[in-house]
Protein backbone atom coordinates (compact mmCIF):
# COMPACT_ATOMS: atom_id res chain seq x y z
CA UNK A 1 87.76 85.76 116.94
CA UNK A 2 90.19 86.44 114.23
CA UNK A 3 92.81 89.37 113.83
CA UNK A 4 91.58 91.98 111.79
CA UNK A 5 92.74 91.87 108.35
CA UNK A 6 93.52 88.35 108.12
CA UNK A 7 91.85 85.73 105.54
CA UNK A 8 88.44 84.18 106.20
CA UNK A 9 88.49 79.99 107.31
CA UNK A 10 86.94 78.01 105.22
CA UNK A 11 84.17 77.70 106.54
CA UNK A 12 83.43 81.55 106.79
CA UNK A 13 84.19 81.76 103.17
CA UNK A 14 81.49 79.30 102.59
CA UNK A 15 79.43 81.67 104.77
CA UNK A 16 80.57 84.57 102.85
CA UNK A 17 79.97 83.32 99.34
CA UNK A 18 76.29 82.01 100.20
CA UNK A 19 75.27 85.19 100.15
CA UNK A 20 76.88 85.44 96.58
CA UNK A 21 76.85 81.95 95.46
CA UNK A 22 74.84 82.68 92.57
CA UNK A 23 77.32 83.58 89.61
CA UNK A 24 75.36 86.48 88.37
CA UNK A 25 75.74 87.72 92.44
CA UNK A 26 79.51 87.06 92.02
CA UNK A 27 79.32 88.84 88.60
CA UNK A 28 77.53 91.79 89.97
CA UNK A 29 79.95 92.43 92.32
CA UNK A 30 82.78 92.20 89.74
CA UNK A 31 81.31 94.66 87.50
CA UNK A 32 80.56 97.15 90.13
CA UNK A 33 84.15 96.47 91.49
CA UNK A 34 85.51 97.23 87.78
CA UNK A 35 83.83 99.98 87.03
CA UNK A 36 83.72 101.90 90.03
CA UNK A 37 86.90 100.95 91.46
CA UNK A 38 87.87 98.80 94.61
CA UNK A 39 86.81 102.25 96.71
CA UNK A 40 83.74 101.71 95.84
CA UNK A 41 81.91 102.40 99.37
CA UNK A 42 79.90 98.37 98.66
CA UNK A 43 83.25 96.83 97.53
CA UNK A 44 84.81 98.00 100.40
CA UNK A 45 82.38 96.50 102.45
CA UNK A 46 82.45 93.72 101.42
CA UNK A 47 86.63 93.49 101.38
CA UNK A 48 86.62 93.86 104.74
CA UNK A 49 83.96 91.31 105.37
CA UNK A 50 86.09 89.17 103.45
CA UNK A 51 89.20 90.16 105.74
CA UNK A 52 87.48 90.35 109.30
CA UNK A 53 86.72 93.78 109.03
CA UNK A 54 89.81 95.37 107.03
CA UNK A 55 91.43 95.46 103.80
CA UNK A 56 94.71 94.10 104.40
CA UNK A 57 97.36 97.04 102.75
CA UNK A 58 100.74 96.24 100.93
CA UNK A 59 101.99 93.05 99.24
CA UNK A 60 99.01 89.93 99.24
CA UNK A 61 100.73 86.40 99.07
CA UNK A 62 98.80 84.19 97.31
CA UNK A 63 98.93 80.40 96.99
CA UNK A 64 98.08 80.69 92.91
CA UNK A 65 100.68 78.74 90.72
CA UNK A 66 101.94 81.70 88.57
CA UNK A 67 100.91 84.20 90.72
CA UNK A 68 102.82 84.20 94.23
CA UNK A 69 101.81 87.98 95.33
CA UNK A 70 100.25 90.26 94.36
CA UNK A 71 100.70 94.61 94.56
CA UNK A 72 97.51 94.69 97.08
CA UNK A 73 93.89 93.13 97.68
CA UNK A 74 92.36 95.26 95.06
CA UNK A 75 94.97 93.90 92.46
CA UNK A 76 93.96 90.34 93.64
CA UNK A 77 90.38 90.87 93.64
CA UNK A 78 90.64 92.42 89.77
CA UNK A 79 92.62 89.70 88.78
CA UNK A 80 89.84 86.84 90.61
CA UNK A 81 87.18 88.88 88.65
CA UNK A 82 88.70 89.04 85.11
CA UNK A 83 89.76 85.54 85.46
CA UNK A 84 85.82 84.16 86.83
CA UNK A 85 87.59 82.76 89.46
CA UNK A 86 85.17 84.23 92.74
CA UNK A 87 86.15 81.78 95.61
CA UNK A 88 89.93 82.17 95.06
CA UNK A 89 91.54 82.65 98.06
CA UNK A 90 95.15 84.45 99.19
């Protein structure tokens, strides 16, 4: 069991991005996410999957050279989808 709001394992992001392991899944989601925004009721389902059930809030850390935070998880997510780069993690 993991505290809400923290990062998936590995392994559960391997879980996580099955379901989207196709590109044009990981795409999809992007596009929805960019034009509809990160409230978006299916983006924010599927942040909080990605966070054990909520969207962390504030400053995210990240471990990206370049890149060491960023404003909040939407701003992260925005930046993974304009840059292609779906199985980043914070």
């Amino acid at each position: 069991a993991q505290r809400q709001g923290t990062p998936l394992s590995d392994h559960e992001y391997h879980q996580f991005f099955m379901s989207l392991r196709a590109a044009q899944r990981a795409r999809a989601v992007c596009l929805i996410r960019t034009l509809y925004g990160c409230q978006n009721p299916l983006v924010r389902r599927l942040d909080e999957y990605e966070n054990h059930g909520a969207i962390p809030e504030g400053r995210i850390c990240s471990e990206m050279p370049g890149f060491p935070f960023f404003t909040n998880f939407c701003a992260f997510s925005l930046y993974r989808c304009t840059r292609k780069m779906y199985f980043i993690k914070v």
